[in-house]
PDB file of N, CA and C in Angstrom:
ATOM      1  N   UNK A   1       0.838  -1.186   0.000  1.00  0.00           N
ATOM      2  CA  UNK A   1       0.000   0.000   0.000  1.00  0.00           C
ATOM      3  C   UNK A   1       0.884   1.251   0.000  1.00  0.00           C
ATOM      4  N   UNK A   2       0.780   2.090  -1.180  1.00  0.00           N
ATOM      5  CA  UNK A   2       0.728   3.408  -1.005  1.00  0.00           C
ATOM      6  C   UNK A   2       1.002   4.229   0.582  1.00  0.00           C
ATOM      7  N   UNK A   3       2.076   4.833   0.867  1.00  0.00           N
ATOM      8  CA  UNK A   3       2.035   5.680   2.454  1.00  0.00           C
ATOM      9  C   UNK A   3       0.938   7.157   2.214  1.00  0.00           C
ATOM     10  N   UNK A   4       0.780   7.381   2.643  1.00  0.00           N
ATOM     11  CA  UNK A   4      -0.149   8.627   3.214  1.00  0.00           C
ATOM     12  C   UNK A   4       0.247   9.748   2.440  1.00  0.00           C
ATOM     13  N   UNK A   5       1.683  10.127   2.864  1.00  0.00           N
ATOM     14  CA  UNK A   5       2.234  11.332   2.269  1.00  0.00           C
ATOM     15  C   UNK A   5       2.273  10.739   0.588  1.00  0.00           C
ATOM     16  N   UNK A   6       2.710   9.455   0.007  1.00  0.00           N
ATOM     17  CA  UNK A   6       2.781   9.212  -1.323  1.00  0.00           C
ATOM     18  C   UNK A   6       1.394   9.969  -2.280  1.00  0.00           C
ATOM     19  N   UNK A   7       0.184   9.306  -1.148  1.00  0.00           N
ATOM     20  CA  UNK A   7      -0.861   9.272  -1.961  1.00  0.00           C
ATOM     21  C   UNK A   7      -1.078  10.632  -2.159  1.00  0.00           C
ATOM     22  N   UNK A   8      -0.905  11.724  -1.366  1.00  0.00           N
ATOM     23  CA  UNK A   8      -1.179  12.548  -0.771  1.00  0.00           C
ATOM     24  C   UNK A   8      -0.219  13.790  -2.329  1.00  0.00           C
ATOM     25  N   UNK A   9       0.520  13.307  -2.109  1.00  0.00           N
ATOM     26  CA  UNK A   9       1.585  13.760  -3.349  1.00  0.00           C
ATOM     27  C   UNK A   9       1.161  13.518  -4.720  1.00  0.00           C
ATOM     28  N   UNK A  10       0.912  12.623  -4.672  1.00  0.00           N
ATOM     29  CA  UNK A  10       0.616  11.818  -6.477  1.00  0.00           C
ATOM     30  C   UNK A  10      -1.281  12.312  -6.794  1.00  0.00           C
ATOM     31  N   UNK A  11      -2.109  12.322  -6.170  1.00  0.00           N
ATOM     32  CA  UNK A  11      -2.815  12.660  -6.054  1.00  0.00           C
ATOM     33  C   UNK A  11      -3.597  13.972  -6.297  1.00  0.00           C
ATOM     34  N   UNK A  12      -2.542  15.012  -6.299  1.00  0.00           N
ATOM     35  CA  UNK A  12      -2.913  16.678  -6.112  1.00  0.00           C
ATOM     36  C   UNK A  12      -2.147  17.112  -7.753  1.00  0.00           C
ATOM     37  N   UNK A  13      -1.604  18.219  -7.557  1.00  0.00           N
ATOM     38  CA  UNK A  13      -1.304  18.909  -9.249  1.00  0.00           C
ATOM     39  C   UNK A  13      -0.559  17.841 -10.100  1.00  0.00           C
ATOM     40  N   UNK A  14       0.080  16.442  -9.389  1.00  0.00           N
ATOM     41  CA  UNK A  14       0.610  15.876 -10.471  1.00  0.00           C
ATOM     42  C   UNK A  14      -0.703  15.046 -11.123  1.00  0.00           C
ATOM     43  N   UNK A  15      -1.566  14.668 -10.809  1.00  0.00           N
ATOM     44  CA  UNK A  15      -2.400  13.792 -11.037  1.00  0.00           C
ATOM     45  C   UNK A  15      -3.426  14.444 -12.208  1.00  0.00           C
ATOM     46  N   UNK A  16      -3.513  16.497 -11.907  1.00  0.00           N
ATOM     47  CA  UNK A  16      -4.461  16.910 -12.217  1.00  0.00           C
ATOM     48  C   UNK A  16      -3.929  17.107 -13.581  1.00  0.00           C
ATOM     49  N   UNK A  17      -2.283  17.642 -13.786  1.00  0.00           N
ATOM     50  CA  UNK A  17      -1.657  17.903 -14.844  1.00  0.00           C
ATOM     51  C   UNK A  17      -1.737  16.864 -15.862  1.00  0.00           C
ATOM     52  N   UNK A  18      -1.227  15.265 -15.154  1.00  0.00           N
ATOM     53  CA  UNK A  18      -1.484  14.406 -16.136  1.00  0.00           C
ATOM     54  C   UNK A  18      -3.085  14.198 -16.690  1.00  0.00           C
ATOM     55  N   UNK A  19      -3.806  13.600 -16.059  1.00  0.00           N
ATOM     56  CA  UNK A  19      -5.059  13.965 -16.488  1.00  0.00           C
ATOM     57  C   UNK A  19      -5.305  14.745 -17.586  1.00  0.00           C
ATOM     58  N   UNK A  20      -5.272  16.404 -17.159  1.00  0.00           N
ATOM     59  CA  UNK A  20      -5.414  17.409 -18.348  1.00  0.00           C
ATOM     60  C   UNK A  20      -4.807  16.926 -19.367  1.00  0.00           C
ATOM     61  N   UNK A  21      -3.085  16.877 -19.220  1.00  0.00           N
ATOM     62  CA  UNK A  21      -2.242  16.417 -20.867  1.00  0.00           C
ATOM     63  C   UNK A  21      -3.381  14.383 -21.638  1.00  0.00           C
ATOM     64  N   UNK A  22      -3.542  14.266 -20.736  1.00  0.00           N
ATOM     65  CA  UNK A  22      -4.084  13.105 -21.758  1.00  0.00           C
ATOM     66  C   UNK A  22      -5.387  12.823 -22.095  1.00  0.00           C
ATOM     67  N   UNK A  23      -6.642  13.643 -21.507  1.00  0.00           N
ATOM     68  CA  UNK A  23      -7.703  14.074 -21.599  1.00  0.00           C
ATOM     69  C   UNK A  23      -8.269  12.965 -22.130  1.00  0.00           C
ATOM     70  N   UNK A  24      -8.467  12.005 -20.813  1.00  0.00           N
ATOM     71  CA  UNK A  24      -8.851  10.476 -21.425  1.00  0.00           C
ATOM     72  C   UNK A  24     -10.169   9.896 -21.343  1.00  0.00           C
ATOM     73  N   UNK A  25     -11.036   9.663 -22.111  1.00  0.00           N
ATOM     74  CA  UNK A  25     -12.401   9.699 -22.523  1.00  0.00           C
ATOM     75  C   UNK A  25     -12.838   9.356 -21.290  1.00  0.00           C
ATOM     76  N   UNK A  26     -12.286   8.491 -20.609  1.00  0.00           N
ATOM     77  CA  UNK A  26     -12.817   7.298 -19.102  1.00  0.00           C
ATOM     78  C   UNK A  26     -11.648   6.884 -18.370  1.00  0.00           C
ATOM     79  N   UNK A  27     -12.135   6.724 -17.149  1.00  0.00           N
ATOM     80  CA  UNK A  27     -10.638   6.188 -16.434  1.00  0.00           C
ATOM     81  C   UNK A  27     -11.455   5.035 -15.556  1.00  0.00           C
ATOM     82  N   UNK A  28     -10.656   4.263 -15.446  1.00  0.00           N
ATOM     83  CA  UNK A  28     -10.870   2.546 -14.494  1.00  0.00           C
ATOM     84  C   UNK A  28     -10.304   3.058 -13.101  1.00  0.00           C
ATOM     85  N   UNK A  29     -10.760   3.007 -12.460  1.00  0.00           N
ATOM     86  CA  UNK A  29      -9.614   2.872 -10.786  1.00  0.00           C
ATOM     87  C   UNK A  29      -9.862   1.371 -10.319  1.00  0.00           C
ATOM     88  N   UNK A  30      -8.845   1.011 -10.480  1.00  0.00           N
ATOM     89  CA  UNK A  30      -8.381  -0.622  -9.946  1.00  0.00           C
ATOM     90  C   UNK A  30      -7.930  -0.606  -8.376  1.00  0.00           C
ATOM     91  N   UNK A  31      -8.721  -0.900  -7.987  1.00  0.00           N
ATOM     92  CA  UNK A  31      -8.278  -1.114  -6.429  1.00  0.00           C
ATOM     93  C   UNK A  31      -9.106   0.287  -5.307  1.00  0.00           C
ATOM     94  N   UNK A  32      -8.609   0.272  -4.353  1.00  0.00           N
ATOM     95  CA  UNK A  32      -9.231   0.265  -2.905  1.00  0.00           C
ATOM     96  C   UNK A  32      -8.362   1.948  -3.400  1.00  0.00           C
ATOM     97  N   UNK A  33      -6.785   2.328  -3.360  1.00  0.00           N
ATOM     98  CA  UNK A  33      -6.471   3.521  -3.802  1.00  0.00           C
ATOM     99  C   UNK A  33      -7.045   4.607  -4.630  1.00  0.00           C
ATOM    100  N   UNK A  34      -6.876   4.012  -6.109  1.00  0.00           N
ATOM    101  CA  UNK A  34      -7.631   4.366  -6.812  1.00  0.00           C
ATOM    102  C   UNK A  34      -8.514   5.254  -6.642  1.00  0.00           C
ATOM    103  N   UNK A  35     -10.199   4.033  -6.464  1.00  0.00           N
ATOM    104  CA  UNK A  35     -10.891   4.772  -6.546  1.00  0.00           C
ATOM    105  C   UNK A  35     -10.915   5.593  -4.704  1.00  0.00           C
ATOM    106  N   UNK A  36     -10.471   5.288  -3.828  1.00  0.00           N
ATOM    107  CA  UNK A  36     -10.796   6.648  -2.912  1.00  0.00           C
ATOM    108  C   UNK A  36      -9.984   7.947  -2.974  1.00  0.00           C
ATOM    109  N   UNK A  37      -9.318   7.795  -3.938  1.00  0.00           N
ATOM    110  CA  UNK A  37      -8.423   9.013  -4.625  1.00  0.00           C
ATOM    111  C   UNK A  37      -9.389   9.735  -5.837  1.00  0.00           C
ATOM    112  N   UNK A  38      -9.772   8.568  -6.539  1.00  0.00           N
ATOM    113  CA  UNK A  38     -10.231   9.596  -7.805  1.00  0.00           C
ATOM    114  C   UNK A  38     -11.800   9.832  -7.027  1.00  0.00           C
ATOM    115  N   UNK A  39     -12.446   9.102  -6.499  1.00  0.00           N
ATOM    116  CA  UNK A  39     -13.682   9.289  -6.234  1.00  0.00           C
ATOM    117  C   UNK A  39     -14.147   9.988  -4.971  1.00  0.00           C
ATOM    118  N   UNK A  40     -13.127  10.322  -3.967  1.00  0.00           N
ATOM    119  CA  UNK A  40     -13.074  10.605  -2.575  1.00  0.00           C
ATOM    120  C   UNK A  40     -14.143  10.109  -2.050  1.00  0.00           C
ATOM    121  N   UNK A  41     -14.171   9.067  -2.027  1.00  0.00           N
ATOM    122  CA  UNK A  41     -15.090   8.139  -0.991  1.00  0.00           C
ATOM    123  C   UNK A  41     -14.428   7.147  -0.465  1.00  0.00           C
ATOM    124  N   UNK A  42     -15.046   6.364   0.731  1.00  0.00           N
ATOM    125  CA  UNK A  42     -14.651   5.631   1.627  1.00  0.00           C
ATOM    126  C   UNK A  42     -14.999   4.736   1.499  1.00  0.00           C
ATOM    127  N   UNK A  43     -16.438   4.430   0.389  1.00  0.00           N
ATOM    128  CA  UNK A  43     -17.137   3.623   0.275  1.00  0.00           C
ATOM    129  C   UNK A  43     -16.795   1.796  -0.268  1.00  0.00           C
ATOM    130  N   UNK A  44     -16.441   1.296  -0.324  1.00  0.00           N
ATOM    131  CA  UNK A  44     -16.459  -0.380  -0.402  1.00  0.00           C
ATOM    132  C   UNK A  44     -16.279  -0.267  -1.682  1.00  0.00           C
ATOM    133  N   UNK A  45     -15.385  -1.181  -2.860  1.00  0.00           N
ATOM    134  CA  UNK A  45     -15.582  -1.291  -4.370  1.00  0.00           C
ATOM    135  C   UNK A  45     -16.534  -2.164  -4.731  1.00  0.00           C
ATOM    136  N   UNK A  46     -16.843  -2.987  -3.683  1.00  0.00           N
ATOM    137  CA  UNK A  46     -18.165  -3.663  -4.375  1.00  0.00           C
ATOM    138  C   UNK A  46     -19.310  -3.301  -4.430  1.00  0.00           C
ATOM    139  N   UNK A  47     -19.475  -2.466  -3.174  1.00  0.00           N
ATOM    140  CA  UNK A  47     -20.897  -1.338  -3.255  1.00  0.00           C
ATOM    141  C   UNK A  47     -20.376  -0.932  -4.365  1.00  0.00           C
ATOM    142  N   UNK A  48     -19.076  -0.012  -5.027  1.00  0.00           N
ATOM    143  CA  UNK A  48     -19.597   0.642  -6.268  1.00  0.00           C
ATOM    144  C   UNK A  48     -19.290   0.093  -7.407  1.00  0.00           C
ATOM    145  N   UNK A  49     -18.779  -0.748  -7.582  1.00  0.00           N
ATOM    146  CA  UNK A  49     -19.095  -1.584  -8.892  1.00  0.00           C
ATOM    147  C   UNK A  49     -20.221  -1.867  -9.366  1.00  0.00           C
ATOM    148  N   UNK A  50     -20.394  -1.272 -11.080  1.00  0.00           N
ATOM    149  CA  UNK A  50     -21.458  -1.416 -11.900  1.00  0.00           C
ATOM    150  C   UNK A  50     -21.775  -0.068 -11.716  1.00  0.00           C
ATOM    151  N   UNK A  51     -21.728   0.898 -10.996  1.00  0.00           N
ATOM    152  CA  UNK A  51     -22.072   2.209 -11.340  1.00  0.00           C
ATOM    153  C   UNK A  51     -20.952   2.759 -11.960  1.00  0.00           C
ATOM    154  N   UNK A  52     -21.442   4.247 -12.330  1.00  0.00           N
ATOM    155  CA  UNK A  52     -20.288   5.017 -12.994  1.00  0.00           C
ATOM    156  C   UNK A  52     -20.270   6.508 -12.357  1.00  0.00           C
ATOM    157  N   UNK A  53     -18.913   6.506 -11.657  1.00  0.00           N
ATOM    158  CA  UNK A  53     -18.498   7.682 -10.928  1.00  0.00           C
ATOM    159  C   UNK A  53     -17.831   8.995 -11.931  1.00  0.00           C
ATOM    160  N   UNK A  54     -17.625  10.366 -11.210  1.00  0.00           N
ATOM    161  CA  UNK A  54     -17.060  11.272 -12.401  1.00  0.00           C
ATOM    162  C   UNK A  54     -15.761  11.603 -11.575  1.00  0.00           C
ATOM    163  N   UNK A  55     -14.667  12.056 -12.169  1.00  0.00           N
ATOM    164  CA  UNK A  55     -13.434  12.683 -11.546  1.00  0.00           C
ATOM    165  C   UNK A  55     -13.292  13.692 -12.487  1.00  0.00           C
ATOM    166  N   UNK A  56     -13.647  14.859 -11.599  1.00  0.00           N
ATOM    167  CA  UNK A  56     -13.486  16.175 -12.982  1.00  0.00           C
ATOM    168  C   UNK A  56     -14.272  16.274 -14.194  1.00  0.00           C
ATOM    169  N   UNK A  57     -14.970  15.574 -14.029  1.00  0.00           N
ATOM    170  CA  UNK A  57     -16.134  15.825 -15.795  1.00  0.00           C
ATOM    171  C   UNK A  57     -15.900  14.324 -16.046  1.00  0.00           C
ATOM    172  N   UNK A  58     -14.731  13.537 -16.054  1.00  0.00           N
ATOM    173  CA  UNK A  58     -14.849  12.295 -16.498  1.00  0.00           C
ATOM    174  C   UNK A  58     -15.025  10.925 -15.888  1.00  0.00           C
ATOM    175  N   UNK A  59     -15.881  10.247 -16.789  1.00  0.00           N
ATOM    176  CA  UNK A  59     -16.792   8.976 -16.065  1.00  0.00           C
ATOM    177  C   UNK A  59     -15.416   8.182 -15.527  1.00  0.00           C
ATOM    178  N   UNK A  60     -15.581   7.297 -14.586  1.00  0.00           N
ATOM    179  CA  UNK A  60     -14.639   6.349 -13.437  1.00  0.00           C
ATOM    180  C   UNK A  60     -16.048   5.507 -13.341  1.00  0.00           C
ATOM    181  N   UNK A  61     -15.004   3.985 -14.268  1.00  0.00           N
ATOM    182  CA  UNK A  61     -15.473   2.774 -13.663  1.00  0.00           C
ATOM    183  C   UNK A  61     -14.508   1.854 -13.029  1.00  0.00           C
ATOM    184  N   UNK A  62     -15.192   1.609 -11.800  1.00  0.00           N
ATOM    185  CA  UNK A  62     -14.510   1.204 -10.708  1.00  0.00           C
ATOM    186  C   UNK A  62     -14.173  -0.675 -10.825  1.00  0.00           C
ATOM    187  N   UNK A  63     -13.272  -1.118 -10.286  1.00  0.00           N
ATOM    188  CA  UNK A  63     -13.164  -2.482 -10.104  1.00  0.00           C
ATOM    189  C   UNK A  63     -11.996  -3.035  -9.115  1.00  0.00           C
ATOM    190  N   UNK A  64     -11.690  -4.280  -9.300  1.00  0.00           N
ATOM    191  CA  UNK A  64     -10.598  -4.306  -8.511  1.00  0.00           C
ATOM    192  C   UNK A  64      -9.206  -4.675  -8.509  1.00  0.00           C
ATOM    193  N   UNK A  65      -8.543  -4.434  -7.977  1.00  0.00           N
ATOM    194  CA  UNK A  65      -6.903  -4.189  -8.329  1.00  0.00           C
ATOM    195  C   UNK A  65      -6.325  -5.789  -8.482  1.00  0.00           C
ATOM    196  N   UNK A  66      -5.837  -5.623 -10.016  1.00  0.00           N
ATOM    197  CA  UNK A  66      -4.829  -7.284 -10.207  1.00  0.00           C
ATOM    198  C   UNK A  66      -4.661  -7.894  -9.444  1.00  0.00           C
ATOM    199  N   UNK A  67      -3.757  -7.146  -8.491  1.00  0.00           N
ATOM    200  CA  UNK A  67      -3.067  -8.199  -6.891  1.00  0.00           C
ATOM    201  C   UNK A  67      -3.982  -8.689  -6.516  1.00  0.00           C
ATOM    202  N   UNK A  68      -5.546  -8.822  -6.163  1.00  0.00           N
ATOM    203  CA  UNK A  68      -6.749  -8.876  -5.525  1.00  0.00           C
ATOM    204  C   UNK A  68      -7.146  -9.856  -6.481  1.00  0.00           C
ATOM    205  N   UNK A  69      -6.835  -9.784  -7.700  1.00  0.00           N
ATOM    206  CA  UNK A  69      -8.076 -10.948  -8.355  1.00  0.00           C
ATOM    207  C   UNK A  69      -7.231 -11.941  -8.473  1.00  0.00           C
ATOM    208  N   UNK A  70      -5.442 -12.261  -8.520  1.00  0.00           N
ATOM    209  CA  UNK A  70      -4.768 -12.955  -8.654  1.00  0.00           C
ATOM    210  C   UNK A  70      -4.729 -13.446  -7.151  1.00  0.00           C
ATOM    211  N   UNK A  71      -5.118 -12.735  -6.393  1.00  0.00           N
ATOM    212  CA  UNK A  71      -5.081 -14.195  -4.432  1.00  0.00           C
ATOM    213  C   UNK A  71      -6.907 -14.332  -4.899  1.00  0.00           C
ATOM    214  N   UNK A  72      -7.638 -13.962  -5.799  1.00  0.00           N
ATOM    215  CA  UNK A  72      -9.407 -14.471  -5.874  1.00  0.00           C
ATOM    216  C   UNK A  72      -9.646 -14.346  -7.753  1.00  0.00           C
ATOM    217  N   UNK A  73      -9.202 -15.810  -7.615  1.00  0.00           N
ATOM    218  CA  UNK A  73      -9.541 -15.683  -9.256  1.00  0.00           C
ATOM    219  C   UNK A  73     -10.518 -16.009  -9.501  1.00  0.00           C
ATOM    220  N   UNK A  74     -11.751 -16.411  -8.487  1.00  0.00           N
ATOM    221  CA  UNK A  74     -12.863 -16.711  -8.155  1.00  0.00           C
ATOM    222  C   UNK A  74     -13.500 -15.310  -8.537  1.00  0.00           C
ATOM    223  N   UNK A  75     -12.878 -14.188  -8.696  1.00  0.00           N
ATOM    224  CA  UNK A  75     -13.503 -12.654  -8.777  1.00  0.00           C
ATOM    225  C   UNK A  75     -12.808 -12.207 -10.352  1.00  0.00           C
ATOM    226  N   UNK A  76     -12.998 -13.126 -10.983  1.00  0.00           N
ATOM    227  CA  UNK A  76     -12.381 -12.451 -12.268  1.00  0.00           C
ATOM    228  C   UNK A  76     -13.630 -12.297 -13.320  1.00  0.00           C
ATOM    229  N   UNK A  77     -14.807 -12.847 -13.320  1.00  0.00           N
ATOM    230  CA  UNK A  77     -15.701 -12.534 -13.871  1.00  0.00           C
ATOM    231  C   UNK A  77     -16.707 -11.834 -13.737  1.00  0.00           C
ATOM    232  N   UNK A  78     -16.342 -11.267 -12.236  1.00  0.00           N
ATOM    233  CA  UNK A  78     -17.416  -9.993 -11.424  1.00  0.00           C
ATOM    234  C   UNK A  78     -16.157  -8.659 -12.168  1.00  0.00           C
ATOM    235  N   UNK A  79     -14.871  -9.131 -12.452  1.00  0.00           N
ATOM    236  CA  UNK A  79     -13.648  -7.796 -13.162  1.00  0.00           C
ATOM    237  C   UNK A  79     -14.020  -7.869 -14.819  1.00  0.00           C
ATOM    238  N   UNK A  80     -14.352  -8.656 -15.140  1.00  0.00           N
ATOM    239  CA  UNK A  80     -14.608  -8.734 -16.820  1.00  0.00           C
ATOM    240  C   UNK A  80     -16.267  -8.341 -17.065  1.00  0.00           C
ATOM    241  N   UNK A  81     -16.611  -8.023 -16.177  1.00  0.00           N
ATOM    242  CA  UNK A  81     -18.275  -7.537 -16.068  1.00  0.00           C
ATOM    243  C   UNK A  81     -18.000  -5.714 -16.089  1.00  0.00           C
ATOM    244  N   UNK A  82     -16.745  -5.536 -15.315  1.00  0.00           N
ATOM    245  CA  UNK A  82     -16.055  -4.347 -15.317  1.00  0.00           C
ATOM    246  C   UNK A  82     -15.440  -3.518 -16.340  1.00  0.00           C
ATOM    247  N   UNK A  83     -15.015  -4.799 -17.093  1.00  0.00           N
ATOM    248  CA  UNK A  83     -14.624  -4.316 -18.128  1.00  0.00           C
ATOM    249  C   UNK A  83     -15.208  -4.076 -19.021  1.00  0.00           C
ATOM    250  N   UNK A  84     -16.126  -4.590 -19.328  1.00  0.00           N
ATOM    251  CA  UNK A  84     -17.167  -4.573 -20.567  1.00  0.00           C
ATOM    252  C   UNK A  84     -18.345  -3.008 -19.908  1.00  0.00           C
ATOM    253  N   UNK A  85     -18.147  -3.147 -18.795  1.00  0.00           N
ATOM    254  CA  UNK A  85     -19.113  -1.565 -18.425  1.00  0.00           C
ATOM    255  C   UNK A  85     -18.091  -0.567 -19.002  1.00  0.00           C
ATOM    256  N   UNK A  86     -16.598  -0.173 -18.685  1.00  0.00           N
ATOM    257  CA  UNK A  86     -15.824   0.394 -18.847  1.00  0.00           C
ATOM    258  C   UNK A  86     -15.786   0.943 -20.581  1.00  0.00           C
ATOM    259  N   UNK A  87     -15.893  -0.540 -21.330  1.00  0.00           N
ATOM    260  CA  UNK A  87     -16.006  -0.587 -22.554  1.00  0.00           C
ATOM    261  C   UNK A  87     -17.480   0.447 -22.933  1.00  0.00           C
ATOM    262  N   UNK A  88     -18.312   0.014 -22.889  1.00  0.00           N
ATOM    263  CA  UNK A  88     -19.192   0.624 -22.757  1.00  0.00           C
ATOM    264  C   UNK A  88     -19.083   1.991 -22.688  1.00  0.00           C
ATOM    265  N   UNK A  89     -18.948   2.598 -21.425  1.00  0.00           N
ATOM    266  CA  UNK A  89     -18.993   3.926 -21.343  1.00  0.00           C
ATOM    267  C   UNK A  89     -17.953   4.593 -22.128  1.00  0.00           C
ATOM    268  N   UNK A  90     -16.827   4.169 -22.676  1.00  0.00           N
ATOM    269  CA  UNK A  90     -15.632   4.410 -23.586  1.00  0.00           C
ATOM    270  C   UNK A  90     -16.589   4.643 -24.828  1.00  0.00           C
ATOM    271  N   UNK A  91     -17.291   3.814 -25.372  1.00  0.00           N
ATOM    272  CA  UNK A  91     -18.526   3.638 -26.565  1.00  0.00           C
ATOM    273  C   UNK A  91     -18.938   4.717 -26.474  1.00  0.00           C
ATOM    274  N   UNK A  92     -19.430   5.099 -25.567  1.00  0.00           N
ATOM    275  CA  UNK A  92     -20.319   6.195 -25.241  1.00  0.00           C
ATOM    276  C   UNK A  92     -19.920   7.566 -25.044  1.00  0.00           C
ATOM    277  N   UNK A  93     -18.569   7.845 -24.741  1.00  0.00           N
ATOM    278  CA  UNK A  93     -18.013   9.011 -24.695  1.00  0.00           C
ATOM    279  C   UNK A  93     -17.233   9.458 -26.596  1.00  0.00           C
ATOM    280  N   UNK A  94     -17.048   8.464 -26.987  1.00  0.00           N
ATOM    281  CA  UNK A  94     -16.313   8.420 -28.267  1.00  0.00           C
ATOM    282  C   UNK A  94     -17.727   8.415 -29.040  1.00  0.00           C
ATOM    283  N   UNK A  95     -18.715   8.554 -29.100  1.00  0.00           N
ATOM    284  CA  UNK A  95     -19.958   9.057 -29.933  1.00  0.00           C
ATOM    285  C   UNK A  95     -20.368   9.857 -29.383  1.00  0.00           C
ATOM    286  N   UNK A  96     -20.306  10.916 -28.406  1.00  0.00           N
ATOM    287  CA  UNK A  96     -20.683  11.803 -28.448  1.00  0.00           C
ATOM    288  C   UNK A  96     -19.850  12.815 -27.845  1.00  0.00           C
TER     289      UNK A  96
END
């Protein structure tokens, strides 16, 4: 895990700068970091999986981090359900 001050760092103008330079239709947050960074919530990834969150104007679909599905590969088809939402909303930003 990420320390406090890391997240805390990576998180603020470097995060916002990159963002801006790559102005990316959708973003995934993989893991427990992620999304309570891009989404500032505390909330559980399985409560928010299958919805679609915004960071700055752009949609965040949430799921869960590699390391996590590789100790539960039992959870790799609740992550490919993720992906195909992800896909989706990618569809959906690139037509309109």
């Amino acid at each position: 895990d990420p320390l406090p001050g890391e997240v805390s760092t990576c998180s603020t103008s470097w995060l916002h700068d990159q963002l801006e330079a790559l102005a990316p239709k959708t973003l995934l947050a993989a893991g427990r970091f992620a999304v309570t960074t891009l989404l500032q919530t505390e909330e559980r990834i399985g409560r928010l999986r299958g919805s679609v969150g915004s960071y700055r104007g752009t949609p965040v679909v949430v799921s869960y981090h590699p390391a996590y599905l590789l100790r539960s590969p039992q959870m790799t088809r609740v992550a490919w359900q993720d992906f195909q939402l992800l896909r989706k909303v990618l569809d959906e930003q690139t037509r309109g």
